[in-house]
Protein backbone atom coordinates (compact mmCIF):
# COMPACT_ATOMS: atom_id res chain seq x y z
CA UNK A 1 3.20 11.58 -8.05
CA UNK A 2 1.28 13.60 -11.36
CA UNK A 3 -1.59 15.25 -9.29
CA UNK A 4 -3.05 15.94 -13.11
CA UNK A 5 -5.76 13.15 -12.69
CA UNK A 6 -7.23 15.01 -9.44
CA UNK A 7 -6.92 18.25 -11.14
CA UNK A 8 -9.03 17.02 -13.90
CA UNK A 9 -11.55 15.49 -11.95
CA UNK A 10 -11.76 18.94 -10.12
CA UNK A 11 -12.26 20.46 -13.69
CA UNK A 12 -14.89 18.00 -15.16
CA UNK A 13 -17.30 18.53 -11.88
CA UNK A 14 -16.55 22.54 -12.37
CA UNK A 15 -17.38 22.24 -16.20
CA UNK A 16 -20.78 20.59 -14.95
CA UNK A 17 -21.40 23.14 -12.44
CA UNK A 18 -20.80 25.75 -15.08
CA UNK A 19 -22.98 24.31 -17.33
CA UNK A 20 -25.97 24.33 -14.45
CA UNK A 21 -25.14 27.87 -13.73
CA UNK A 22 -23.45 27.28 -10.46
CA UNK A 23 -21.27 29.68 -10.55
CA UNK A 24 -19.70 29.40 -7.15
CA UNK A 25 -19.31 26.25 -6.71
CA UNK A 26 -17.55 25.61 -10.38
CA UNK A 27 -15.06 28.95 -8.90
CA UNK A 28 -14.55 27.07 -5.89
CA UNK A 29 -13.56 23.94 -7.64
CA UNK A 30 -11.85 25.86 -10.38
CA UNK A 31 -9.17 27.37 -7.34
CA UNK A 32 -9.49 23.92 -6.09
CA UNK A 33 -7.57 22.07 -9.47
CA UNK A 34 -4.63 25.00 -9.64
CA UNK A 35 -2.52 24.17 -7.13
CA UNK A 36 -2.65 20.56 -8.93
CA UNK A 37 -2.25 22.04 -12.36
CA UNK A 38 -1.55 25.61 -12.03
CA UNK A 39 -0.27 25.28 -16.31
CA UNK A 40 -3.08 23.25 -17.15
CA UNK A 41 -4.64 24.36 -20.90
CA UNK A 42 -8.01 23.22 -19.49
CA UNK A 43 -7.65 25.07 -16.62
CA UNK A 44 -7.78 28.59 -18.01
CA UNK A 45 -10.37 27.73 -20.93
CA UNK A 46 -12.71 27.04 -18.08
CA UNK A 47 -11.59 30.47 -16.58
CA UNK A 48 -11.98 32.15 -19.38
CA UNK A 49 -15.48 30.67 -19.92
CA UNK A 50 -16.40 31.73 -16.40
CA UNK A 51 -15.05 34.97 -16.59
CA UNK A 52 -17.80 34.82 -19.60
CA UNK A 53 -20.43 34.27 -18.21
CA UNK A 54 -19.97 36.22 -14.78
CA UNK A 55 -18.79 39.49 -15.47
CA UNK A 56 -15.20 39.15 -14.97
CA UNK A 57 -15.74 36.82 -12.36
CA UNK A 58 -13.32 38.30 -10.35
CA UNK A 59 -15.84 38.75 -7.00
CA UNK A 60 -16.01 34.93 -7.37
CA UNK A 61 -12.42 34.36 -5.94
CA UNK A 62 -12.16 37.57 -3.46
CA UNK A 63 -9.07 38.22 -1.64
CA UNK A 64 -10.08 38.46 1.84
CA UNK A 65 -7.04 38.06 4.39
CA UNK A 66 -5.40 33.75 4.18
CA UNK A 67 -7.31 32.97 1.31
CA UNK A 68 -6.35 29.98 -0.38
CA UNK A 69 -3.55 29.87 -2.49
CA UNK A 70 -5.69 28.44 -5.40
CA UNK A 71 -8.17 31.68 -5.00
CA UNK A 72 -5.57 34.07 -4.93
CA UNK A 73 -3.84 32.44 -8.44
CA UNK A 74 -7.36 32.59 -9.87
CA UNK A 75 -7.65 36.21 -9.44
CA UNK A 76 -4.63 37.29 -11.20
CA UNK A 77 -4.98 34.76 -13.78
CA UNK A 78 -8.60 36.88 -14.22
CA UNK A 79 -7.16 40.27 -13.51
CA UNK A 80 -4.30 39.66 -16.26
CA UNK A 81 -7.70 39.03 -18.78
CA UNK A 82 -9.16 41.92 -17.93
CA UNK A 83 -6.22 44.05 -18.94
CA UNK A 84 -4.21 44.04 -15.77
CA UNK A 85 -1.44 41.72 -16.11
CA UNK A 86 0.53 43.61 -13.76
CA UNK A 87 -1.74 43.61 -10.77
CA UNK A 88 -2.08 40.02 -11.70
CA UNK A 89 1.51 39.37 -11.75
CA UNK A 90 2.50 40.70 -8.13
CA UNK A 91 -0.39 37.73 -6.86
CA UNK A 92 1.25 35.10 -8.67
CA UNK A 93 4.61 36.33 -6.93
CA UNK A 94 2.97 36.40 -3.63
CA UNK A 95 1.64 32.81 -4.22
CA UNK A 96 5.60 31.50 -5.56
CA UNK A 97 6.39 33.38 -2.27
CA UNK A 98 4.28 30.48 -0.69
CA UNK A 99 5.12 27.96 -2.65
CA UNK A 100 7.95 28.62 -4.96
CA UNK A 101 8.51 25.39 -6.28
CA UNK A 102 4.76 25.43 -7.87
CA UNK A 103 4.70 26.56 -11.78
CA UNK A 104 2.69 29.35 -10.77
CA UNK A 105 3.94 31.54 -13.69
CA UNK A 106 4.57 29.18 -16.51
CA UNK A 107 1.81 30.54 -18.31
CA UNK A 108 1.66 32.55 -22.02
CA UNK A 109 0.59 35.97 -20.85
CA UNK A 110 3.73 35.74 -18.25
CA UNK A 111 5.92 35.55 -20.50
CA UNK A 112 4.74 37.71 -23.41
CA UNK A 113 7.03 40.91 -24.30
CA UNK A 114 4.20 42.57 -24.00
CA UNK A 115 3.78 42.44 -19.82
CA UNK A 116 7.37 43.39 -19.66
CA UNK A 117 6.78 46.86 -22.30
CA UNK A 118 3.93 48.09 -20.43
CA UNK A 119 4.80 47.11 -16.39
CA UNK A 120 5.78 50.14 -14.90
CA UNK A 121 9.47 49.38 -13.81
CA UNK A 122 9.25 50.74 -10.29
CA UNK A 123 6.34 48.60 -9.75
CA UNK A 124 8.07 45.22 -11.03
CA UNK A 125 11.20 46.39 -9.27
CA UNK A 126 9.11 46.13 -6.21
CA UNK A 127 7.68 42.78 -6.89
CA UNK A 128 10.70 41.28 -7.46
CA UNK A 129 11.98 42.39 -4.76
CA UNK A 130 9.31 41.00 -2.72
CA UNK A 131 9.38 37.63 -4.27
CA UNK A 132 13.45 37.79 -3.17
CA UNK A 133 12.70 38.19 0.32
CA UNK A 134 10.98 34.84 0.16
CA UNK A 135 13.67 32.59 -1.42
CA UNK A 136 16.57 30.88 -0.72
CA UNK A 137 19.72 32.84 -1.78
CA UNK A 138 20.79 30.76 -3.72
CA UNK A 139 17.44 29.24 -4.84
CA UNK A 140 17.02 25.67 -3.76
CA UNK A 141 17.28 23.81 -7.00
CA UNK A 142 13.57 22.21 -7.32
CA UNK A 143 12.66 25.67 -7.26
CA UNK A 144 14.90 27.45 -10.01
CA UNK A 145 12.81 26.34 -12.73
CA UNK A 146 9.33 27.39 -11.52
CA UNK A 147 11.07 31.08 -10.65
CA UNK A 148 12.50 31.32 -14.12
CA UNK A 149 9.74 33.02 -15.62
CA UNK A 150 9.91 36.42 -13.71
CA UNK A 151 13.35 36.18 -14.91
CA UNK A 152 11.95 36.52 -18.27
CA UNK A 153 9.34 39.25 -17.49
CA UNK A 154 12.72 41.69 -16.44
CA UNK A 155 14.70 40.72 -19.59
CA UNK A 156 11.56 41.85 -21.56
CA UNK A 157 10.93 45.03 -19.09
CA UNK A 158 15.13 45.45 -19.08
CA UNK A 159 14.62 45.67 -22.73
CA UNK A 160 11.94 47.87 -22.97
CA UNK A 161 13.10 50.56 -19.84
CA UNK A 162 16.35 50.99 -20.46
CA UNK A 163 18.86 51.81 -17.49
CA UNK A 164 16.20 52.08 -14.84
CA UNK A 165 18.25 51.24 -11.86
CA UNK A 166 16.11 49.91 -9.43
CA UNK A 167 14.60 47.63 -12.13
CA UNK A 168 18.30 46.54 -12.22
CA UNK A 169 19.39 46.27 -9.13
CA UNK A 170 16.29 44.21 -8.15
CA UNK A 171 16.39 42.22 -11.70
CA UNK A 172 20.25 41.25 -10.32
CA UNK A 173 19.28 39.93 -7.04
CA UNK A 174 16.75 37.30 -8.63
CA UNK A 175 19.36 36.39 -11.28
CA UNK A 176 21.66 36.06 -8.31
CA UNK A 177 19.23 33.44 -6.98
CA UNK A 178 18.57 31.91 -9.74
CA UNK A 179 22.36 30.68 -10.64
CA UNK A 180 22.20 33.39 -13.49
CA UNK A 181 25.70 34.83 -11.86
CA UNK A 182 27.00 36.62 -15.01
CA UNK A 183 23.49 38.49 -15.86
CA UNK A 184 23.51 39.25 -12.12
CA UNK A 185 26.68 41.12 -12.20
CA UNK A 186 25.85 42.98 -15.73
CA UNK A 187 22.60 43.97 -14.52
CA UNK A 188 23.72 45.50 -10.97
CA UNK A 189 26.55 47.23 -12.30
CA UNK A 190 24.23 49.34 -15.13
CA UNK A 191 22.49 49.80 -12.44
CA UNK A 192 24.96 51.39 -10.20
CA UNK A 193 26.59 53.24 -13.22
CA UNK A 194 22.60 54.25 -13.91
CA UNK A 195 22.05 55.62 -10.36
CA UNK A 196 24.64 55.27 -8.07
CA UNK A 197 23.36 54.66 -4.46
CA UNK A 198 23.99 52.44 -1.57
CA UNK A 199 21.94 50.19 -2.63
CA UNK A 200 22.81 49.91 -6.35
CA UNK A 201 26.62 49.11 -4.73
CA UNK A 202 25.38 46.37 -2.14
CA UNK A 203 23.18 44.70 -5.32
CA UNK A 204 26.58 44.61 -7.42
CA UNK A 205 28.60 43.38 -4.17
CA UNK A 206 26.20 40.77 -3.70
CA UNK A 207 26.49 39.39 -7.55
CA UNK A 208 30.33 39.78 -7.45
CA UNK A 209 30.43 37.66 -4.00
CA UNK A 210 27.98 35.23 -6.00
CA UNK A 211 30.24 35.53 -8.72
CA UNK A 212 33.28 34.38 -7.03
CA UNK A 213 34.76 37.74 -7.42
CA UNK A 214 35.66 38.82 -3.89
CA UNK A 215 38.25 41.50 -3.75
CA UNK A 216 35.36 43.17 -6.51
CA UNK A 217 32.62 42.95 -4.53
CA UNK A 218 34.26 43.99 -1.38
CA UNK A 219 35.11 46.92 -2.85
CA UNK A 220 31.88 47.83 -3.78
CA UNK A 221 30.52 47.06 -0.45
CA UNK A 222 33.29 49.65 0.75
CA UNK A 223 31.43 52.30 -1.47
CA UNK A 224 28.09 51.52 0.40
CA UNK A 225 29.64 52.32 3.60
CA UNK A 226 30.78 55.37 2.06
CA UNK A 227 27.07 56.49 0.83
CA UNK A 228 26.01 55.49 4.54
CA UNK A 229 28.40 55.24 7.33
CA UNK A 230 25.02 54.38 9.63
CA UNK A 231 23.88 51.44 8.08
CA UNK A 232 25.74 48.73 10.08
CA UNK A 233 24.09 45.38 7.93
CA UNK A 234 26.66 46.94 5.74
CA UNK A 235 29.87 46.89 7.71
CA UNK A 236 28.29 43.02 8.71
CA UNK A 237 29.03 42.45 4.84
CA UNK A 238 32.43 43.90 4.19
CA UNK A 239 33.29 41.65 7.41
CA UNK A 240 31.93 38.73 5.89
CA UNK A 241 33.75 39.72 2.76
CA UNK A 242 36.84 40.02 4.13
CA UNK A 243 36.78 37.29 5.91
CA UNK A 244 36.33 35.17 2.76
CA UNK A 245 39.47 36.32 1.13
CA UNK A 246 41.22 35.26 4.70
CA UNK A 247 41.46 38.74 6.26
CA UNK A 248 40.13 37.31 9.14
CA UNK A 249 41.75 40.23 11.38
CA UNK A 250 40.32 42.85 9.29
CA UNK A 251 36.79 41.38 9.26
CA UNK A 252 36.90 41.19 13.27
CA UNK A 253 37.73 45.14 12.82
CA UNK A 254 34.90 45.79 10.77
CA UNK A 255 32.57 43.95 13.22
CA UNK A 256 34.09 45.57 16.31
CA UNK A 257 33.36 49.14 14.64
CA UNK A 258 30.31 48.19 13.58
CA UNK A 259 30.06 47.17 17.22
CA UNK A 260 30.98 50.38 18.99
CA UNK A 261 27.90 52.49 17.23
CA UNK A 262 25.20 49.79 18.33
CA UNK A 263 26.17 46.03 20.81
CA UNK A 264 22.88 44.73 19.59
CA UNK A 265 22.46 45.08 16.10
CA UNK A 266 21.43 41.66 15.43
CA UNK A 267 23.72 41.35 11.49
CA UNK A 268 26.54 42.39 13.10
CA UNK A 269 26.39 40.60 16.41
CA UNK A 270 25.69 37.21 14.55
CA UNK A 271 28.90 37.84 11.77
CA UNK A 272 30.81 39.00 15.18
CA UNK A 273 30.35 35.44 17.36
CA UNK A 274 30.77 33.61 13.49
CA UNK A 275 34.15 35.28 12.86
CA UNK A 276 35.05 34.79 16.62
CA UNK A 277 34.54 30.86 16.47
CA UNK A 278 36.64 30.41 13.36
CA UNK A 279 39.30 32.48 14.25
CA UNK A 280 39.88 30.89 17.57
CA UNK A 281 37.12 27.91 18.38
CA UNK A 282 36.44 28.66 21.39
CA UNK A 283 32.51 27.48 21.94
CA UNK A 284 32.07 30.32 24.15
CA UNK A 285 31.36 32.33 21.13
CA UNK A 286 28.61 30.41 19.90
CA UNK A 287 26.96 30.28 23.66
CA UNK A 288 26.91 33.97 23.62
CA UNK A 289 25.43 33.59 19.86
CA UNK A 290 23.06 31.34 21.25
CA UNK A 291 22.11 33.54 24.17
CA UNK A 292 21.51 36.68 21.92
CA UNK A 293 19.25 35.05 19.75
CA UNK A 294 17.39 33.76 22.96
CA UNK A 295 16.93 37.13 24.20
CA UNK A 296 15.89 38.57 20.46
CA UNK A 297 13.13 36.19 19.30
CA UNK A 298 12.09 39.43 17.23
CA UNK A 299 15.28 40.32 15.21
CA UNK A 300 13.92 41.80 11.60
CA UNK A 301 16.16 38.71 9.74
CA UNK A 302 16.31 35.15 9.49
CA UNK A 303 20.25 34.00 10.54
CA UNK A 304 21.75 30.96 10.47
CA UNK A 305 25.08 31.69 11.72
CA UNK A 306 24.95 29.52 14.65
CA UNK A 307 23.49 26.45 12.66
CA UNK A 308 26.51 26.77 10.15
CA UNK A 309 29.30 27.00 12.65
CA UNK A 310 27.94 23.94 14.23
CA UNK A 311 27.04 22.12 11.12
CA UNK A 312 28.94 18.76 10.97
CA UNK A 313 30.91 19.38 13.54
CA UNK A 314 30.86 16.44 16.60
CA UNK A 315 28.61 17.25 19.23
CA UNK A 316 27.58 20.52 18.21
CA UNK A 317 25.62 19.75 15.39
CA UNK A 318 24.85 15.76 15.77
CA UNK A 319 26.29 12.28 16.58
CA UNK A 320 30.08 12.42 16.55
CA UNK A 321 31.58 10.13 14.00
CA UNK A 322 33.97 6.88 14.53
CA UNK A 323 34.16 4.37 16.97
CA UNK A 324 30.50 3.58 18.82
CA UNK A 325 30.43 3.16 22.59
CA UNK A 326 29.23 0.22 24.35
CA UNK A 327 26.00 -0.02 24.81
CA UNK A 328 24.62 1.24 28.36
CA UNK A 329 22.38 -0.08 31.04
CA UNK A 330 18.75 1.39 31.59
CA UNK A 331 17.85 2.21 35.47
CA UNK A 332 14.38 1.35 34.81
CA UNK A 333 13.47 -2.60 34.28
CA UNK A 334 10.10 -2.26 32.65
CA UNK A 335 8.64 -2.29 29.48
CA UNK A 336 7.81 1.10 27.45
CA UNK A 337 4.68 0.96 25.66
CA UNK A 338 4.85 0.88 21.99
CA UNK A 339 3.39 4.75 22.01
CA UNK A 340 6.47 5.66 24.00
CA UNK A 341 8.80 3.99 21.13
CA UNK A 342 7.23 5.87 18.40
CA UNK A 343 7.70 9.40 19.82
CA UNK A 344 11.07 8.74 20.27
CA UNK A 345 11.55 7.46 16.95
CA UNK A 346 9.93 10.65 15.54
CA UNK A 347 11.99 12.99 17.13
CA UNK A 348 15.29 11.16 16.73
CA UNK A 349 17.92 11.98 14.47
CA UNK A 350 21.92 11.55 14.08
CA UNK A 351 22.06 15.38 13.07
CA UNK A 352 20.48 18.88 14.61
CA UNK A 353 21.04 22.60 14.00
CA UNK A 354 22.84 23.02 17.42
CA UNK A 355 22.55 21.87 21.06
CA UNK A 356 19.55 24.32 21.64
CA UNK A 357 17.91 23.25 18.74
CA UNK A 358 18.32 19.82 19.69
CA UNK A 359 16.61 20.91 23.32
CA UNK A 360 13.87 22.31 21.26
CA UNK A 361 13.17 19.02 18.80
CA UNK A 362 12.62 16.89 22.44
CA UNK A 363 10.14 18.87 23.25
CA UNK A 364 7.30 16.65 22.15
CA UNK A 365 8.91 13.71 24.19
CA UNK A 366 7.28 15.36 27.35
CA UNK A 367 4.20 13.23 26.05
CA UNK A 368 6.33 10.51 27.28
CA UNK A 369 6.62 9.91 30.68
CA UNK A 370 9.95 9.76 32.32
CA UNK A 371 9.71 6.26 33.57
CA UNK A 372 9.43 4.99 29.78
CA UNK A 373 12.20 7.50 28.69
CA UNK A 374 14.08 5.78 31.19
CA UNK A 375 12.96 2.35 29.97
CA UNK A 376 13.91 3.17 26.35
CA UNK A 377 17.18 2.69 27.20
CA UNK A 378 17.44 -0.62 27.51
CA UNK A 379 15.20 -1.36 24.37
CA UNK A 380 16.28 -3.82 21.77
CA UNK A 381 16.09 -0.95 18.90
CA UNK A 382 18.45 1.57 21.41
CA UNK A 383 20.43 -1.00 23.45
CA UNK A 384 21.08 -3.66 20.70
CA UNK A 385 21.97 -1.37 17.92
CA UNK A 386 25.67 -1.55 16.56
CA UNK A 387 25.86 1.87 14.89
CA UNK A 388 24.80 5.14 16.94
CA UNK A 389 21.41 5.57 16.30
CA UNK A 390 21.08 8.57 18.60
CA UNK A 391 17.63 7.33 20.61
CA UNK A 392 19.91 7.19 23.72
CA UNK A 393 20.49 11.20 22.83
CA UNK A 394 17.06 11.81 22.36
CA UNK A 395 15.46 9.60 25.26
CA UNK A 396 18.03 12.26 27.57
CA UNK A 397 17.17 14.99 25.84
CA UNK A 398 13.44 14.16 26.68
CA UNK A 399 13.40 13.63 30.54
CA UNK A 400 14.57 17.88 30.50
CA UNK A 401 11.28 18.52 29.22
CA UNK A 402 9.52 17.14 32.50
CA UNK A 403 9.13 18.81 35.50
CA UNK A 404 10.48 22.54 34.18
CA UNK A 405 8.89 24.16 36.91
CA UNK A 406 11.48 22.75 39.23
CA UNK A 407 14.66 24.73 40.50
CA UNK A 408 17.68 23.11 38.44
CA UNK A 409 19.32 22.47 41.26
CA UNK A 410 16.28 20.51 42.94
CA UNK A 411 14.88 19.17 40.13
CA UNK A 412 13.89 15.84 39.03
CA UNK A 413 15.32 15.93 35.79
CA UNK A 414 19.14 16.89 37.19
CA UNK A 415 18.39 13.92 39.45
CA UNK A 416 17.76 11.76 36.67
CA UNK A 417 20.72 12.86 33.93
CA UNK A 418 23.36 12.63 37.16
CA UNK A 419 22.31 9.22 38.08
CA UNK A 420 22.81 7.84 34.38
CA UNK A 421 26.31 9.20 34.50
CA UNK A 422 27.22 6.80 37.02
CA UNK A 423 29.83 4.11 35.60
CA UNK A 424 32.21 3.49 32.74
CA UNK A 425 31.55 5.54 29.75
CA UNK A 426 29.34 4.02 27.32
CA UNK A 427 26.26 5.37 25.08
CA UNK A 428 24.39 6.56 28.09
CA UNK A 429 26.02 8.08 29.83
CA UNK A 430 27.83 10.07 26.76
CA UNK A 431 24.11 10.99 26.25
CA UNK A 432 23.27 11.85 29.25
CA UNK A 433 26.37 14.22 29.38
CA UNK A 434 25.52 15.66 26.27
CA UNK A 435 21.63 16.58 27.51
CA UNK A 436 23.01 18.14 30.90
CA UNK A 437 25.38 20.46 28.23
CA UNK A 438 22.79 21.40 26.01
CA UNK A 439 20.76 22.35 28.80
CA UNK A 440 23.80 24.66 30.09
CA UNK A 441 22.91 26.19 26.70
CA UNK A 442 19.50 27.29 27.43
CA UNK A 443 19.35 27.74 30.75
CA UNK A 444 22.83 29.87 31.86
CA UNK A 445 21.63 29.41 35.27
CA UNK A 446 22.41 25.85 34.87
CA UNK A 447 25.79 26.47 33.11
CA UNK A 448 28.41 26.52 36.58
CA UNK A 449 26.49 22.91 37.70
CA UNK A 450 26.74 21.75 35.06
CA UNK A 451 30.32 22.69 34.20
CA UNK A 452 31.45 21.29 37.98
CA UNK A 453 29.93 17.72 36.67
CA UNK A 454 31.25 18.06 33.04
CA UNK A 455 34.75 18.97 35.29
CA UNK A 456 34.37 15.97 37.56
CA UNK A 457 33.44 13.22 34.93
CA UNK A 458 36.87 14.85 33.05
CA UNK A 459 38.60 14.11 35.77
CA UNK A 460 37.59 10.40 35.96
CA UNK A 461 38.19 9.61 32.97
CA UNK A 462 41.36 11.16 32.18
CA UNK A 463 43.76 8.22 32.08
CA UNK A 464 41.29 5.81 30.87
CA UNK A 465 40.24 4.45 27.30
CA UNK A 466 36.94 6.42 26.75
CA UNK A 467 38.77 9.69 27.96
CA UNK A 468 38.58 11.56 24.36
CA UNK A 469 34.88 10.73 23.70
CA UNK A 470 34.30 12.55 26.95
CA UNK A 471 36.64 15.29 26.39
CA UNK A 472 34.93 15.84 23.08
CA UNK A 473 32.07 17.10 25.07
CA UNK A 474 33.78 18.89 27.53
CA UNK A 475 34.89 21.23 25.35
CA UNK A 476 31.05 22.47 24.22
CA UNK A 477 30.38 23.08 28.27
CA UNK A 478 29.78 26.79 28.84
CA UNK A 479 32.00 28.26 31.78
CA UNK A 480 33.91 24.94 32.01
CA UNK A 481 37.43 26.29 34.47
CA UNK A 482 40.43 26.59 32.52
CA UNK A 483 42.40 23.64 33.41
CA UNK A 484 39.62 21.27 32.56
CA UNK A 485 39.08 22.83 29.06
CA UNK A 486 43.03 22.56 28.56
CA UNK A 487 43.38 18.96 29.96
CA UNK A 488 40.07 18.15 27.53
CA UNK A 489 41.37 19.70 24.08
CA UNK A 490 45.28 17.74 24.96
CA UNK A 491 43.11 15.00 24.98
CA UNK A 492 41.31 15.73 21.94
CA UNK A 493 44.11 16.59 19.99
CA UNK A 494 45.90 13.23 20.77
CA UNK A 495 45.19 10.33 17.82
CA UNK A 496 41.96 8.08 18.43
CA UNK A 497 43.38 4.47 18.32
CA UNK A 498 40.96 2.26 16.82
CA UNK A 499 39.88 -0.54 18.76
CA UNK A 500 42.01 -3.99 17.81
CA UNK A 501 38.96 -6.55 17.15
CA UNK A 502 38.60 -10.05 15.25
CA UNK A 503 41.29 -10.68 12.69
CA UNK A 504 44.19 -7.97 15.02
CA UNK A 505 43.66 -10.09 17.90
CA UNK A 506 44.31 -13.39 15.95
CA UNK A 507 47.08 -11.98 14.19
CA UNK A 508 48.81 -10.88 17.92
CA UNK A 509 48.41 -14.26 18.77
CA UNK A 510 50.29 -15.50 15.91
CA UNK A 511 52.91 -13.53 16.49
CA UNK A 512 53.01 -14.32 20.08
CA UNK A 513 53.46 -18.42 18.75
């Protein structure tokens, strides 16, 4: 949708305003029409014209603590006419750091040579820097384009400074981002050659791994180690390096070292439980990757290690594909109110980042009460539907959330998940199963209950038809005994037969005449 038309609007009543000499309210409509149409011509005419006839007007659009983006794009637009383009450029960084896919920069004085002569390197370097911390490595795409002119403002500073290395390095890590592999790699390795440092060599590791050039870039994360033996993010990056050129063993070294100086340094304990899972899949090591990021809700860096070893990956990170199960029976006969439906619709999806994330998403489902949960499950939009549409999940997921106050062991919601578990496998009870797992998850109090049921309903179904789909989750159960986690992956690793239905059954019967 072009949000121009509002943005003009915004711009004729600030024009008027202007006109009547009301200065505050045309700056307050002025920030209002940037985030609309931050490139706008009219836009900064009217600016300029305010910054006419109010001395700067700068103390118009103050930068007091969660001002609006709009204000704070203002002011450097403002401070860049008043000779300060630099001061003005590290605000319209801070705003892309908000909102990166906005145009913030797109404007003339951005990208004039000029800015990029007179900046003071160190001070861009820091900028950019800044801005990096804030995006997506690489860049998501819809927000490449908006980013590209600070790109341009180091080529012009690049080609003013000279070999000023931490201009460099931090030039290479937004060129990184920004798909711009080759100019990564040139600029990080003047830098290095510039300065050499730790850093310079973890900026040119980081373009050659972007680059595709592994055995390259682990090399020059080896030289980083050897400026700082100490810094263990490091060793978490030769590991990961390693790793990609299939020296799995090595990597596991590297983390285990890494490992011995500090248990809890959060880079190396996440690349650690990673490298574990792929080398052997065994889900204990994402439970104990689960339960360290539990008990460090503070760590200094964002990871997603757990979400990509479970991504796509049955059970772990959503709705396992193939063959759906039957359709299961609801305990409750009664009719959920149309409130109830909706939440459940809201929350639902075939996919999640991992079981505890999945625990997390239900929370809002404690809004519904457990009778309707229960209720749900017999609904004509969860009970009729041919394809998995993962409400049963969800609905299971839900009733955890309710009465958390409880003991596990003499709680409600136990009583609830085993009594859906009763019967021949079908969607409910599979869901059920899977809520009383990813519960094991967050709560390792839970885990040895939980494992003894996970064991039991193994057992049952072991010679039966439906034995794999539960043995599929059996195998994500923290502490599950030996035996059962053998007799669960046999089962797994055996071919899935694919139901005989319609035209197979009338061709048997052919043959059979």
């Amino acid at each position: 949708m072009d949000s121009r038309p509002s943005a003009r609007q915004d711009l004729a009543r600030a024009r008027a305003a202007l006109d009547a000499g009301e200065m505050t309210n045309a700056a307050g409509l002025l920030a209002g029409a940037l985030p609309h149409a931050p490139t706008l011509p009219e836009t900064h005419e009217l600016l300029s014209r305010l910054a006419a006839r109010a001395d700067g007007a700068l103390d118009l659009f103050p930068l007091e603590p969660h001002a609006p983006v709009g204000r704070v794009v203002a002011h450097a637009h403002l401070l860049a006419a008043a000779g300060r383009p630099e001061d003005g450029l590290a605000l319209l960084a801070a705003a892309s750091g908000q909102t990166p896919e906005t145009d913030w920069a797109g404007v003339p004085w951005v990208q004039d040579p000029a800015l990029g002569a007179r900046i003071e390197p160190g001070q861009l370097a820091r900028t950019v820097m800044r801005l990096c911390t804030t995006v997506g490595d690489p860049a998501p795409v819809e927000t490449v384009g908006a980013l590209r002119p600070y790109l341009t403002v180091v080529r012009n500073a690049v080609a003013a400074h000279g070999e000023h290395a931490m201009l460099l390095g931090a030039g290479s890590a937004l060129a990184r981002r920004l798909g711009e592999t080759r100019l990564a790699v040139d600029w990080a390795g003047r830098g290095a050659r510039a300065q050499p440092s730790k850093l310079g060599e973890i900026w040119l590791g980081y373009a050659y791994r972007s680059a595709g050039r592994i055995p390259e870039a682990l090399a020059a994360l080896r030289r980083a180690v050897a400026y700082d033996p100490d810094d263990l993010s490091v060793y978490a990056d030769v590991a990961a390096t390693l790793a990609d050129l299939g020296r799995l063993d090595e990597a596991l070294r590297w983390t285990e070292l890494a490992l011995e100086r500090d248990p809890t340094f959060d880079c190396v304990v996440h690349t650690a439980h990673r490298l574990r899972y792929r080398a052997d899949g065994d889900v204990a090591h994402l439970v104990s990757l689960a339960d360290f990021v539990r008990d460090h809700p503070d760590d200094a860096h964002e990871h997603t290690d757990l979400a990509e070893c479970c991504r796509n990956s049955a059970w772990l990170g959503g709705l396992p594909a193939g063959m759906p199960l039957p359709a299961g029976r609801a305990p409750v006969n009664a009719e959920p109110s149309a409130d109830a439906l909706r939440r459940l619709r809201q929350v639902a999806t075939i996919s999640w980042e991992h079981p505890p994330g999945a625990y997390d998403r239900a929370l809002g489902l404690v809004l519904v009460e457990p009778w309707e949960l229960l209720a749900l499950l017999a609904h004509p939009s969860v009970a009729g539907a041919e394809q998995p549409t993962g409400l049963e999940v969800w609905a299971c997921l839900g009733l955890l959330h309710h009465g958390t106050e409880e003991p596990w062991l003499e709680s409600s919601r136990r009583r609830l998940l085993l009594g859906l578990l009763d019967g021949d496998v079908d969607r409910v009870t599979q869901a059920a199963l899977f809520a009383l797992i990813a519960y094991s998850w967050v709560d390792p109090e839970a885990r040895y209950d939980v494992a003894a049921v996970v064991a039991g309903r193994v057992a049952e179904t072991a010679s039966g038809p439906s034995a794999r789909a539960v043995a599929e989750l059996a195998l994500l159960a923290p502490e599950l005994d030996r035996p059962t986690r053998e007799l669960a992956a046999a089962t797994v690793r055996v071919p899935a037969v694919p139901r005989q239905r319609g035209r197979g059954r009338s061709l048997l019967r052919w043959r059979r005449d």
